[in-house]
Structure formats: C-alpha cells, structure tokens
C-alpha atoms as a PDB file:
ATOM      1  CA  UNK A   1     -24.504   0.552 -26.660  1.00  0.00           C
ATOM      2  CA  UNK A   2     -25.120   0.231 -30.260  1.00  0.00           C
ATOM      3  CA  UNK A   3     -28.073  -1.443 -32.501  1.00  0.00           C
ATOM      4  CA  UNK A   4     -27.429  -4.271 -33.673  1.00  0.00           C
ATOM      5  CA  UNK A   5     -26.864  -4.627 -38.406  1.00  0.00           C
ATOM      6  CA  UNK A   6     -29.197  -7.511 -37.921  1.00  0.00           C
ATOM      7  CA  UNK A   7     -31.740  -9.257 -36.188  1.00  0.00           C
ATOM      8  CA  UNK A   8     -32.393  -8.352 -32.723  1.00  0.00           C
ATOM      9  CA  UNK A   9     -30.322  -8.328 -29.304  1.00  0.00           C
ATOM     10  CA  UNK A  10     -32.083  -8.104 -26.103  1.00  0.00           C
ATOM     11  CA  UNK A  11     -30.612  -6.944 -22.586  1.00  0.00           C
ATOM     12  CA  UNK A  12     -31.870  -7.594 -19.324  1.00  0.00           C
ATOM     13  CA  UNK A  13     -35.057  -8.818 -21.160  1.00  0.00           C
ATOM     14  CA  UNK A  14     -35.308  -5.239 -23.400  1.00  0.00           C
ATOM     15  CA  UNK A  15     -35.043  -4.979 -27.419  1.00  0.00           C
ATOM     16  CA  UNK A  16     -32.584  -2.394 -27.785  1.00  0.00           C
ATOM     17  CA  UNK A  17     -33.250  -2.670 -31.621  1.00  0.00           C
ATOM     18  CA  UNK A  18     -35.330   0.478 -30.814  1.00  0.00           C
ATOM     19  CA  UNK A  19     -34.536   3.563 -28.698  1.00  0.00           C
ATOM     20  CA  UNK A  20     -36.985   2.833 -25.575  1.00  0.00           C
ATOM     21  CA  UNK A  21     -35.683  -0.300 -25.232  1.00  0.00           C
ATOM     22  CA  UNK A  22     -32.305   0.906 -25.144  1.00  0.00           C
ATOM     23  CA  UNK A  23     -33.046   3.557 -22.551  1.00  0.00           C
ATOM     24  CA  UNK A  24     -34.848   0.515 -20.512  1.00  0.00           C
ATOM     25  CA  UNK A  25     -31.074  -1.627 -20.628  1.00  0.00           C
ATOM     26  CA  UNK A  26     -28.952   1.136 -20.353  1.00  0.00           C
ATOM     27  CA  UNK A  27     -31.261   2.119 -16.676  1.00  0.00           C
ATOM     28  CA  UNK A  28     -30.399  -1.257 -15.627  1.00  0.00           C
ATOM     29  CA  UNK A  29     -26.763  -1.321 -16.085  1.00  0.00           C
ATOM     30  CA  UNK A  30     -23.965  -0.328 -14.146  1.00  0.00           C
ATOM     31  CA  UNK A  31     -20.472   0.823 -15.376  1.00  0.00           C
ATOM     32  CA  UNK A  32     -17.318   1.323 -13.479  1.00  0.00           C
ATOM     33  CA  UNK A  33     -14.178   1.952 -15.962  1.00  0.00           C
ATOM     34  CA  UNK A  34     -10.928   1.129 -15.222  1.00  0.00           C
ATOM     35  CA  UNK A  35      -9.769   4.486 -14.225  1.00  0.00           C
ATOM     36  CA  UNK A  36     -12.515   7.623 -13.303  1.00  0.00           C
ATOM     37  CA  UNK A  37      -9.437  10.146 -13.160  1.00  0.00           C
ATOM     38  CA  UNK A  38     -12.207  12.914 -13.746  1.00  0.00           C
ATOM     39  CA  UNK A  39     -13.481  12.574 -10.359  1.00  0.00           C
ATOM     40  CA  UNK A  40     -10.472  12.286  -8.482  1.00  0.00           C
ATOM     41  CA  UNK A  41     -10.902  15.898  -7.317  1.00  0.00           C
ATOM     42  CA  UNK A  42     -14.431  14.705  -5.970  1.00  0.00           C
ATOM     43  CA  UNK A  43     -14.803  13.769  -2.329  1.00  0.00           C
ATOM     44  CA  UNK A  44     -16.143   9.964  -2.356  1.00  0.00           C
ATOM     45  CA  UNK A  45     -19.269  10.957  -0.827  1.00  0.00           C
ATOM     46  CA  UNK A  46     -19.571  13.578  -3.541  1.00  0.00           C
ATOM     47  CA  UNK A  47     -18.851  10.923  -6.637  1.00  0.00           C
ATOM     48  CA  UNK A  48     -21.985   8.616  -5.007  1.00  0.00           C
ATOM     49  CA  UNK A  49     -23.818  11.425  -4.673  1.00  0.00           C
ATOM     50  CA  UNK A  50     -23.484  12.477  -8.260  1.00  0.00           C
ATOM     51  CA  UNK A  51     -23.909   8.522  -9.495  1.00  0.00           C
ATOM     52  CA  UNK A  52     -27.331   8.918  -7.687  1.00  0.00           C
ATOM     53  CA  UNK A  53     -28.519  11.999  -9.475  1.00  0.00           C
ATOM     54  CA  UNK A  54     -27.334  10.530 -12.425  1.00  0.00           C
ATOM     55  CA  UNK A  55     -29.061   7.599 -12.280  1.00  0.00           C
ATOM     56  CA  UNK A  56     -32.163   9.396 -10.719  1.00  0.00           C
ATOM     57  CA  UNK A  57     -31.839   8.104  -7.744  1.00  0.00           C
ATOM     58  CA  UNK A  58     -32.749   9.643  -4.274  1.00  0.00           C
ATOM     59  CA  UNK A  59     -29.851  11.125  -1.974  1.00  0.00           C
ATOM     60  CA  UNK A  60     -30.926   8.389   0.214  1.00  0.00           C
ATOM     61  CA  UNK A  61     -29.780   5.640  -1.785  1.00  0.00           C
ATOM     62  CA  UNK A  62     -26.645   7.211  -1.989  1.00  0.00           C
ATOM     63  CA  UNK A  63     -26.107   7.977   1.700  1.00  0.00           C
ATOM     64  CA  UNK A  64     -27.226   3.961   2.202  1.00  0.00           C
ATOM     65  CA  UNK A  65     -24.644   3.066  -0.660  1.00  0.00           C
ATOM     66  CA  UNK A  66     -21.693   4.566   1.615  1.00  0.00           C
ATOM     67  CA  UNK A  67     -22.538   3.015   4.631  1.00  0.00           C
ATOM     68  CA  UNK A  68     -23.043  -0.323   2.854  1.00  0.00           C
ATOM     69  CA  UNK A  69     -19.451  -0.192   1.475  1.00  0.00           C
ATOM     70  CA  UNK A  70     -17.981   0.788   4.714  1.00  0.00           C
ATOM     71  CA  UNK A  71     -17.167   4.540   3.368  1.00  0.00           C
ATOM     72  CA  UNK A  72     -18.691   6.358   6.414  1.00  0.00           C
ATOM     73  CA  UNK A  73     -15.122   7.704   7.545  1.00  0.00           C
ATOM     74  CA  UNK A  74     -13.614   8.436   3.842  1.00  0.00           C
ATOM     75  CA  UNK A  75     -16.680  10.242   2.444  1.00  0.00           C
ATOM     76  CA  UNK A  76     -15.467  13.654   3.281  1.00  0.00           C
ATOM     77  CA  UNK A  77     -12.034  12.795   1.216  1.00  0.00           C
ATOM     78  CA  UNK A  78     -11.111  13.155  -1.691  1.00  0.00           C
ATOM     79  CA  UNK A  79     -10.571  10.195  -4.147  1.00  0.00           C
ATOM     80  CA  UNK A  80      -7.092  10.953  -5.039  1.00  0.00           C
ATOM     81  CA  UNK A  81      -6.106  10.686  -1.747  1.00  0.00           C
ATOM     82  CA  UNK A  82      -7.493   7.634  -0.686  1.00  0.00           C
ATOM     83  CA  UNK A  83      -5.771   3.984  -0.805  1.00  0.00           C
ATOM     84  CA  UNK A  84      -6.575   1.926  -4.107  1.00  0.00           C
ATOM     85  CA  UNK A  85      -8.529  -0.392  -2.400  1.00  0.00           C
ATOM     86  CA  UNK A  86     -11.074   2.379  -0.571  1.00  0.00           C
ATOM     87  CA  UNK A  87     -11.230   4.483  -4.130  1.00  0.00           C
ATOM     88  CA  UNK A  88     -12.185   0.859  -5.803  1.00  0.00           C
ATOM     89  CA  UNK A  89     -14.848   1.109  -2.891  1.00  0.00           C
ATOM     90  CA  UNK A  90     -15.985   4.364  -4.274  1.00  0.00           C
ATOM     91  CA  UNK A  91     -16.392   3.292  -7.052  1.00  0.00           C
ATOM     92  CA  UNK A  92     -18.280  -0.069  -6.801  1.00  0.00           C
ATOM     93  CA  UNK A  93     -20.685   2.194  -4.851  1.00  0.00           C
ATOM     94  CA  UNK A  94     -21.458   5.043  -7.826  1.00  0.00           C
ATOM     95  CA  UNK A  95     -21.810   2.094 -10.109  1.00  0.00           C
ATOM     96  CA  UNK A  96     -24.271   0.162  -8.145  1.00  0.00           C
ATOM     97  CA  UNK A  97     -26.308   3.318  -6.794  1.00  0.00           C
ATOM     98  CA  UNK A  98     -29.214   2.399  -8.715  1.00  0.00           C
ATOM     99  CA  UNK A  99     -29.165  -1.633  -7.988  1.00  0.00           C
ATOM    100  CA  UNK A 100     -28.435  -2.471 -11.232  1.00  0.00           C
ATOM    101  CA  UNK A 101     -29.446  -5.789 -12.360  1.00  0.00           C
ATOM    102  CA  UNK A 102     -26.052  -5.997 -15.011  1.00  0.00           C
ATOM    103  CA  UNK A 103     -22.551  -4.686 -13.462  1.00  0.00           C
ATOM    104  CA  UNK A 104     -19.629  -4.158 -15.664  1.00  0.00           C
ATOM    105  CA  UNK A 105     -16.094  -3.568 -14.327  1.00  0.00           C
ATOM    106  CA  UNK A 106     -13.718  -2.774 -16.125  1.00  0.00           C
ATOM    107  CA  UNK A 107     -10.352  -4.043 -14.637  1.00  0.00           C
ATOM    108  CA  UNK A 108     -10.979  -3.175 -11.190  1.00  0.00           C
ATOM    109  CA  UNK A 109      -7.832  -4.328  -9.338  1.00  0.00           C
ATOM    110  CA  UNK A 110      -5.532  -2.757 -12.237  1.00  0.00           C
ATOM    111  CA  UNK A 111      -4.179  -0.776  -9.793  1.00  0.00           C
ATOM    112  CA  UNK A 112      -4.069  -2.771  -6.548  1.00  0.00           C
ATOM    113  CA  UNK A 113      -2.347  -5.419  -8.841  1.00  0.00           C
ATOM    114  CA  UNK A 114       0.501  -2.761 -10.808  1.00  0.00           C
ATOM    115  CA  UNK A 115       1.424  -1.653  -6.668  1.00  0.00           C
ATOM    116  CA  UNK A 116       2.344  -5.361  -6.079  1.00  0.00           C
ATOM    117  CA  UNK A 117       4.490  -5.690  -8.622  1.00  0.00           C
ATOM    118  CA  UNK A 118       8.315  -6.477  -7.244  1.00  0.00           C
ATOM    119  CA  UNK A 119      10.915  -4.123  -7.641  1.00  0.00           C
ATOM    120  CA  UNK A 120      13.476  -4.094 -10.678  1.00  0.00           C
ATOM    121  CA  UNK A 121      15.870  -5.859  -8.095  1.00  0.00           C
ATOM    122  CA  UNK A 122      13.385  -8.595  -7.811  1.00  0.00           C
ATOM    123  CA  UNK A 123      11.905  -8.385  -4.299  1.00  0.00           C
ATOM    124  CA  UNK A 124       8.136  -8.772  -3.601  1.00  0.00           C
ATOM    125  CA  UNK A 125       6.225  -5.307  -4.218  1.00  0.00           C
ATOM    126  CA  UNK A 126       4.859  -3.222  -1.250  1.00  0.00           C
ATOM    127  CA  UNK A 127       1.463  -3.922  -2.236  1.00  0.00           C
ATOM    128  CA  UNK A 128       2.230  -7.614  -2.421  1.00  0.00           C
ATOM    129  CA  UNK A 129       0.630  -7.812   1.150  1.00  0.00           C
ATOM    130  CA  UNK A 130      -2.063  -5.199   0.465  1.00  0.00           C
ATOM    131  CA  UNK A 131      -3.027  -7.139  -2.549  1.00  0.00           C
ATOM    132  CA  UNK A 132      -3.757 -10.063  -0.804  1.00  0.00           C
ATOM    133  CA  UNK A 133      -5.833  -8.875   2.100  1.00  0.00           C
ATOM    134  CA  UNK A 134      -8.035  -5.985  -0.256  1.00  0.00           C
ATOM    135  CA  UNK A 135      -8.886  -9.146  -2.726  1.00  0.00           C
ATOM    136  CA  UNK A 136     -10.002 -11.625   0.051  1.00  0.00           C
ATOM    137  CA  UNK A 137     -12.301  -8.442   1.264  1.00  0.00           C
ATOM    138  CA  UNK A 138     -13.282  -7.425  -2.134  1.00  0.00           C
ATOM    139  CA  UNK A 139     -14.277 -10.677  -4.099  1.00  0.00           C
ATOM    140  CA  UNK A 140     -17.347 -11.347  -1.623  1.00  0.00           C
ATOM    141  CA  UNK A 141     -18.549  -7.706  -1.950  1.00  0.00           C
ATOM    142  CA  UNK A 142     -17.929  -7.953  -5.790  1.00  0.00           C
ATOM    143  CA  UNK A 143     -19.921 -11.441  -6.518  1.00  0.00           C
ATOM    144  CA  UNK A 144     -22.883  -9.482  -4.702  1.00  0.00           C
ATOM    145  CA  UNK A 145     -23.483  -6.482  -6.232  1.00  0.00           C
ATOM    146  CA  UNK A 146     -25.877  -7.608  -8.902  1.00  0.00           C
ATOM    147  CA  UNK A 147     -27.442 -11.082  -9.738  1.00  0.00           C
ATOM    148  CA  UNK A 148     -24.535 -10.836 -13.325  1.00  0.00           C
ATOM    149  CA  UNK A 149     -21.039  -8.874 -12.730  1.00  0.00           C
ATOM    150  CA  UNK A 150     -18.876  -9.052 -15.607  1.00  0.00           C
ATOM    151  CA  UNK A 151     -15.029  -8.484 -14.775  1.00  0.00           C
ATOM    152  CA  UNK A 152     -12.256  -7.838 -16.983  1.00  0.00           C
ATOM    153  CA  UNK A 153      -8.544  -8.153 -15.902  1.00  0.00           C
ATOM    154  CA  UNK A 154      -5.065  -8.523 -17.988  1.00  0.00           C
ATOM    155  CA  UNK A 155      -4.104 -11.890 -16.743  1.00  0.00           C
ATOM    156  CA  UNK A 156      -6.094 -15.025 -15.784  1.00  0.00           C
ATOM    157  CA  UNK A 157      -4.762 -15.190 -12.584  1.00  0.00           C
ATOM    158  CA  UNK A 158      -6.956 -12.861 -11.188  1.00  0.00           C
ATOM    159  CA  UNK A 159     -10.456 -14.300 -11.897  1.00  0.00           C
ATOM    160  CA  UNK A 160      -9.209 -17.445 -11.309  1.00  0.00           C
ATOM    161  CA  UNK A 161     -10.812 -19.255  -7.998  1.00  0.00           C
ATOM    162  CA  UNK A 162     -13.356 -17.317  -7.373  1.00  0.00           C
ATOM    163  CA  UNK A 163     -15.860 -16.440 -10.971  1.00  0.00           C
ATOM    164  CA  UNK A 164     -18.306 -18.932 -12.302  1.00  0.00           C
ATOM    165  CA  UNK A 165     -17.343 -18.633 -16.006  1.00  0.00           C
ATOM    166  CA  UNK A 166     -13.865 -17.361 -17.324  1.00  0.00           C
ATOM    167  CA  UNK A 167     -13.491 -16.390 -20.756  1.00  0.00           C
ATOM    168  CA  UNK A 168     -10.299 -15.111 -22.529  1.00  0.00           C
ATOM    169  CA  UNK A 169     -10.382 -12.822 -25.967  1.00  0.00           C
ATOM    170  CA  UNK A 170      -7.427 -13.524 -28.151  1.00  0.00           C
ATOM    171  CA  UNK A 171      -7.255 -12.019 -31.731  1.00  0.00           C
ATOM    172  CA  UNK A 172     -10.668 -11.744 -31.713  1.00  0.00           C
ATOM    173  CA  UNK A 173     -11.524 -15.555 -30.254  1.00  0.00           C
ATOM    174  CA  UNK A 174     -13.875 -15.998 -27.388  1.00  0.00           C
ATOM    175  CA  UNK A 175     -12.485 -19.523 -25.238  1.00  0.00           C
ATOM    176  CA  UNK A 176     -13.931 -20.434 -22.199  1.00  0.00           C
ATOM    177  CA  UNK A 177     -11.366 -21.828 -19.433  1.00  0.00           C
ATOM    178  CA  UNK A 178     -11.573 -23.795 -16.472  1.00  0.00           C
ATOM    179  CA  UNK A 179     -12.015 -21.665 -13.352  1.00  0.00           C
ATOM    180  CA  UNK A 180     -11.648 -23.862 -10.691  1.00  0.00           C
ATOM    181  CA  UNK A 181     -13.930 -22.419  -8.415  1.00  0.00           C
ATOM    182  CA  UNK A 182     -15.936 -24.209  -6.359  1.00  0.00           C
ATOM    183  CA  UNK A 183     -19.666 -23.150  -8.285  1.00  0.00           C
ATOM    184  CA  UNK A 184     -17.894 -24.237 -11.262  1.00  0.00           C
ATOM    185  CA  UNK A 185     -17.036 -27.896  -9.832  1.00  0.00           C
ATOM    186  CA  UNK A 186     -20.877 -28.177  -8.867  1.00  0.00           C
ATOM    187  CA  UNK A 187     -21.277 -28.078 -12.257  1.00  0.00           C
ATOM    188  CA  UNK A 188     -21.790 -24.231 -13.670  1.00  0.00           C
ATOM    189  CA  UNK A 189     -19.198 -24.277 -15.694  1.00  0.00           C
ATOM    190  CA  UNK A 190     -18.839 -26.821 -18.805  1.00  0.00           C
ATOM    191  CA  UNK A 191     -14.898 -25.861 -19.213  1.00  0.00           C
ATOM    192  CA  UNK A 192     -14.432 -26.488 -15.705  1.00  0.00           C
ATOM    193  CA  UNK A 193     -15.906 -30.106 -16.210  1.00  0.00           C
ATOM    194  CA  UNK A 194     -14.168 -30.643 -19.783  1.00  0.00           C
ATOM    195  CA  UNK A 195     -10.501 -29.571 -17.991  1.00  0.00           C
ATOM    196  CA  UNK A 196      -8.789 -32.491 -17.230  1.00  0.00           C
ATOM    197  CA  UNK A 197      -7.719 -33.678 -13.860  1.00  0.00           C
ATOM    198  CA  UNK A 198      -4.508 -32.379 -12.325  1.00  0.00           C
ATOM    199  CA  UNK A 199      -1.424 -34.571 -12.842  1.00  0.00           C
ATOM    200  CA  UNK A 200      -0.379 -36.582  -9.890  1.00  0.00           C
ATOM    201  CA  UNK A 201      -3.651 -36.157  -7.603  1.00  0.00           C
ATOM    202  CA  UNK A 202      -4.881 -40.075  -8.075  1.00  0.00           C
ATOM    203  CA  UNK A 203      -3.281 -42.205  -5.284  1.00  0.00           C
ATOM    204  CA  UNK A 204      -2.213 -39.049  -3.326  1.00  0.00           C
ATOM    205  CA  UNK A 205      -2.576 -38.571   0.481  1.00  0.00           C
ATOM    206  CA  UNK A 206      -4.177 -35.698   1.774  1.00  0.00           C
ATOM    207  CA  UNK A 207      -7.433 -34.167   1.041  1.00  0.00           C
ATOM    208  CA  UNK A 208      -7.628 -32.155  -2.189  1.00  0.00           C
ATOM    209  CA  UNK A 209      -7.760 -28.152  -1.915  1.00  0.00           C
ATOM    210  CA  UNK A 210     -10.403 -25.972  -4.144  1.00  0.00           C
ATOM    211  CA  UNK A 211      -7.822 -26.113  -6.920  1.00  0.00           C
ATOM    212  CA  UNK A 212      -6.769 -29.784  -6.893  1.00  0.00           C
ATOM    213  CA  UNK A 213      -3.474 -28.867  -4.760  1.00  0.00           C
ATOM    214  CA  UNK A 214      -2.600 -31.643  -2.144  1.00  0.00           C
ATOM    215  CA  UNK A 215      -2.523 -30.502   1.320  1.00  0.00           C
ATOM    216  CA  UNK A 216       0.870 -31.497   2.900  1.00  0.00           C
ATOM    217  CA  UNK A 217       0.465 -33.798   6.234  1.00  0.00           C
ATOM    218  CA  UNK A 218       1.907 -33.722   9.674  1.00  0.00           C
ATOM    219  CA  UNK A 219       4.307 -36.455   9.766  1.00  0.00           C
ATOM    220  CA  UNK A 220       5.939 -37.335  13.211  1.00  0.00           C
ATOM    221  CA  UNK A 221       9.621 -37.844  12.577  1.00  0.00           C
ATOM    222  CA  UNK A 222       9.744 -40.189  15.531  1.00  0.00           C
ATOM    223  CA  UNK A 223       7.567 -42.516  13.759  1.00  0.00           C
ATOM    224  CA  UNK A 224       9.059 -44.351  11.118  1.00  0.00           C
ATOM    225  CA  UNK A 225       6.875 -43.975   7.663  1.00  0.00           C
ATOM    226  CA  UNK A 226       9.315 -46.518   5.654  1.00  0.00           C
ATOM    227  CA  UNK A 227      10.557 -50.246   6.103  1.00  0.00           C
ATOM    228  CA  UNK A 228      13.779 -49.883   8.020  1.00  0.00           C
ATOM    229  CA  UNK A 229      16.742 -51.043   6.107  1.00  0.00           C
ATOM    230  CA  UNK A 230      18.891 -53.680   6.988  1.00  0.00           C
ATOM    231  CA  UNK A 231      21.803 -53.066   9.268  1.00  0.00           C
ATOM    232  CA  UNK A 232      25.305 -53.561   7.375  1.00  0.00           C
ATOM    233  CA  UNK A 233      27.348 -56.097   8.751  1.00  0.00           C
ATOM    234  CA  UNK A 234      30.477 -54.418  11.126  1.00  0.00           C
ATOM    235  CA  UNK A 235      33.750 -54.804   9.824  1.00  0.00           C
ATOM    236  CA  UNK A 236      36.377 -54.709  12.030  1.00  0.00           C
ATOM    237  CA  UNK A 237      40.100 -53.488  10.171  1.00  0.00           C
ATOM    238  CA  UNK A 238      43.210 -54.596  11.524  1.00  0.00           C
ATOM    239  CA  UNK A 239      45.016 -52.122  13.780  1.00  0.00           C
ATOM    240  CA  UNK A 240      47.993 -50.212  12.071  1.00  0.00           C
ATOM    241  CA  UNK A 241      51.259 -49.722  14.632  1.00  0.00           C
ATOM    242  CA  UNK A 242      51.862 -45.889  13.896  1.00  0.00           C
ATOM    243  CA  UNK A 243      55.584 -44.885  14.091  1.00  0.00           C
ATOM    244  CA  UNK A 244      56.093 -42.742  17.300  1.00  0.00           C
ATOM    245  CA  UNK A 245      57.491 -39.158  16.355  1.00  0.00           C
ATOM    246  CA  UNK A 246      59.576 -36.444  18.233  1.00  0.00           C
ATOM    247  CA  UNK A 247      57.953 -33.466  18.786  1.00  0.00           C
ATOM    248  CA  UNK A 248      60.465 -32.050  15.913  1.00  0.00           C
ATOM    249  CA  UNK A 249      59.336 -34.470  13.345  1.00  0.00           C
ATOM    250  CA  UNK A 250      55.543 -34.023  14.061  1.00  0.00           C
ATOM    251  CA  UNK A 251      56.147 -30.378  13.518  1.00  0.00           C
ATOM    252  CA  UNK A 252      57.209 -30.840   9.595  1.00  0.00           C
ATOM    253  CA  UNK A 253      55.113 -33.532   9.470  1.00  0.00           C
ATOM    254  CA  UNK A 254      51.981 -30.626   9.956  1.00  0.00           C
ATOM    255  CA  UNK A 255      53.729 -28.302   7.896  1.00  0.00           C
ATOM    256  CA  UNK A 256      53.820 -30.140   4.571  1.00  0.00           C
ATOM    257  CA  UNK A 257      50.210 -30.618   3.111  1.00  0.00           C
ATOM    258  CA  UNK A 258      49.322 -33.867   2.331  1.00  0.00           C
ATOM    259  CA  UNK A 259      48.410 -35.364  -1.231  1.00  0.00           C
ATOM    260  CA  UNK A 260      44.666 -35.690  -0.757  1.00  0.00           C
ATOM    261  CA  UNK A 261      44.556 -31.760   0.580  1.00  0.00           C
ATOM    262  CA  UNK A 262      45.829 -30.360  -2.364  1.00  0.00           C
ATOM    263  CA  UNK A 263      44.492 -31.735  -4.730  1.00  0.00           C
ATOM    264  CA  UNK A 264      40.574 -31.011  -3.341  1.00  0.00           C
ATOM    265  CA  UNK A 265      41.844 -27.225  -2.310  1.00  0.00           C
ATOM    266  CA  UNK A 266      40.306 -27.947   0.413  1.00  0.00           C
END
C-alpha cells in the first residue's frame, strides 16, 4: 500500500496519507495471492493458524475459521497434497481469519480453471467436471466473506453471472462490462443496464434465463405445431408391359451395371 503524490485516499474509512491510518486499512484487509507456494509444506490447519497470529487473532478464531470452511478432516494435511479446490479453501480461510471488512483475491480459480483445460487432442479436460461442481460450491462462500471481495481472473468468463460489477484493465483502461447477474439486473450495475438486449429474445417463447438465453420447450410431436399442408393430388402412371426373361438373360441382365449406377458410384 503506498501514499498517495497527491491529495488524499482513504480505505475502509482511514487516511492512509499518514502511517496510523495505513496500519488502521491494512488491519482491515485481507489478501490471498494467486499462488502461496511458501506454505505448501504447511498443514492447512497450520497456515490458519499462522494467518491468526499474524493478524493477532486468537487460536480460536482460527480453529472456528476451519470448521466454517468445512476443513475439519484436511487440517492435519498438508497443502500440497490437497485437491485445488480444498487448498483454495485454505486459503480463503487464512485470508479472512481476522473478518476483514475488504477481501482481495488474487485469481483464485487459476488453478481449478488451467486443470480443465482439454487435452492437445481436443477432448474436455479432467477437471472440466471438477470445475464445474468446486465453482457452484465456491461462489456462495466467496460473495460472503466480507461486505467488498474484489476478484481478479484472466478471462471474463469467470466473473461473469455471478459479481455485481465487472471491470476489465486493458493497456492501462479501466471499462466496466455488463455482468449479467441477477443484482446487476435489479439495477447495481449501470453497464449491466447500458448493455443492450440480446438479439432475437423479443417475440420468443419460453421464459428468459439469468443471461437472456431462451429456455427450449417440450413440444409433443403428436401434436401438430404448424398448418398442415395440402395433400398433392395422386397421379396414377400408366402400367409398362415388362418383357418376360429366361433365367439366362436375367443373369447378364444383373451383371452389367446400369447407366444411372455408374455414373453416381454408387
């Protein structure tokens, strides 16, 4: 955290123009990076612990901390031997050890998101699955940690849905883009109401999902859904006397393709 040339910045309500103030911001912060390689030879009830006396926190807090993020049964292991997801776990719970009332993370499903990549061959990932099912268990516990989280990721994708505000940093631009969540369509987010409507939802059936996808219908294929068409008159073609062959004939007569076959290769 540095000063600021000019003027003054606050934090969390604290002037950090001057040194107490940023003692006061940095207590109320939390920090997980993307990668704490350090403490991967740390058991995950060791790396909490530490967080806690860190933060000057009691060993209470800490021991509450691992049974609020379900670690209970992998706090006697150590972190490089646990799955991504329960070492993200670990982490979320060392950075939040002191109820911060600011969390930053920095790219926390880096690595849940490079072990669902798909193979050079181009089929899905292992972690494609894993992915998936750690994120729909992880979001919730994420947008509660602190009343402001600030995530970074490399792509869009993976804020999208589910943050109130998304931002993107290009050569040294700050945009905001729509996040079509569903606090930004109450009205949170002013990109979210600025983005224009999806093509092709006016006059659709179907109810429209949380990102303006339609919802595809049961349709009975017994019932008919268009006008039926009208029935094509029956023509009746003359009847063609066929010359009657010897058993010989109709022999040579299979052997020797005929014009139409050939020329298809059928």
């Amino acid at each position: 955290m540095r000063r600021p040339n000019t003027g003054a910045l606050h934090i969390l309500g604290h002037d950090i123009t001057n040194a107490a103030g940023q003692r006061a911001a940095r207590a109320g912060i939390g920090y997980l990076p993307a990668r704490f390689s350090r403490a991967e030879g740390m058991t995950a009830g060791e790396f909490v612990a530490y967080a806690a006396y860190y933060k000057r926190t009691s060993a209470s807090a800490a021991q509450s901390m691992i049974r609020r993020f379900d670690l209970t049964e992998a706090a006697g292991t150590e972190l490089a031997l646990l799955p991504p997801d329960v070492r993200l776990r670990a982490g979320l719970a060392a950075a939040c050890v002191h109820e911060p009332g600011l969390v930053l993370l920095d790219d926390p499903f880096g690595e849940l998101c490079a072990a669902a990549e798909p193979w050079p061959t181009g089929a899905a990932g292992p972690g494609r699955h894993s992915l998936t099912a750690a994120m729909a268990e992880l979001i919730p516990v994420l947008r509660a940690l602190a009343p402001t989280v600030v995530v970074t990721a490399d792509a869009t994708e993976t804020l999208t849905g589910w943050c109130d505000r998304l931002f993107t940093l290009a050569r040294g631009r700050l945009a905001e883009q729509p996040t079509h969540s569903a606090t930004a369509r109450r009205g949170r987010s002013p990109a979210d109401r600025r983005a224009p409507a999806p093509r092709g939802s006016a006059g659709q059936r179907g109810p429209v999902g949380p990102r303006g996808a339609l919802h595809p219908q049961t349709v009975d294929a017994m019932t008919p859904r268009r006008p039926a068409r009208r029935a094509l008159p029956q023509v009746s073609l003359p009847q063609l006397a066929l010359p009657h062959l010897s058993l010989p004939q109709l022999a040579k007569a299979r052997a020797r393709p005929s014009p139409a076959e050939s020329a298809t290769g059928v």
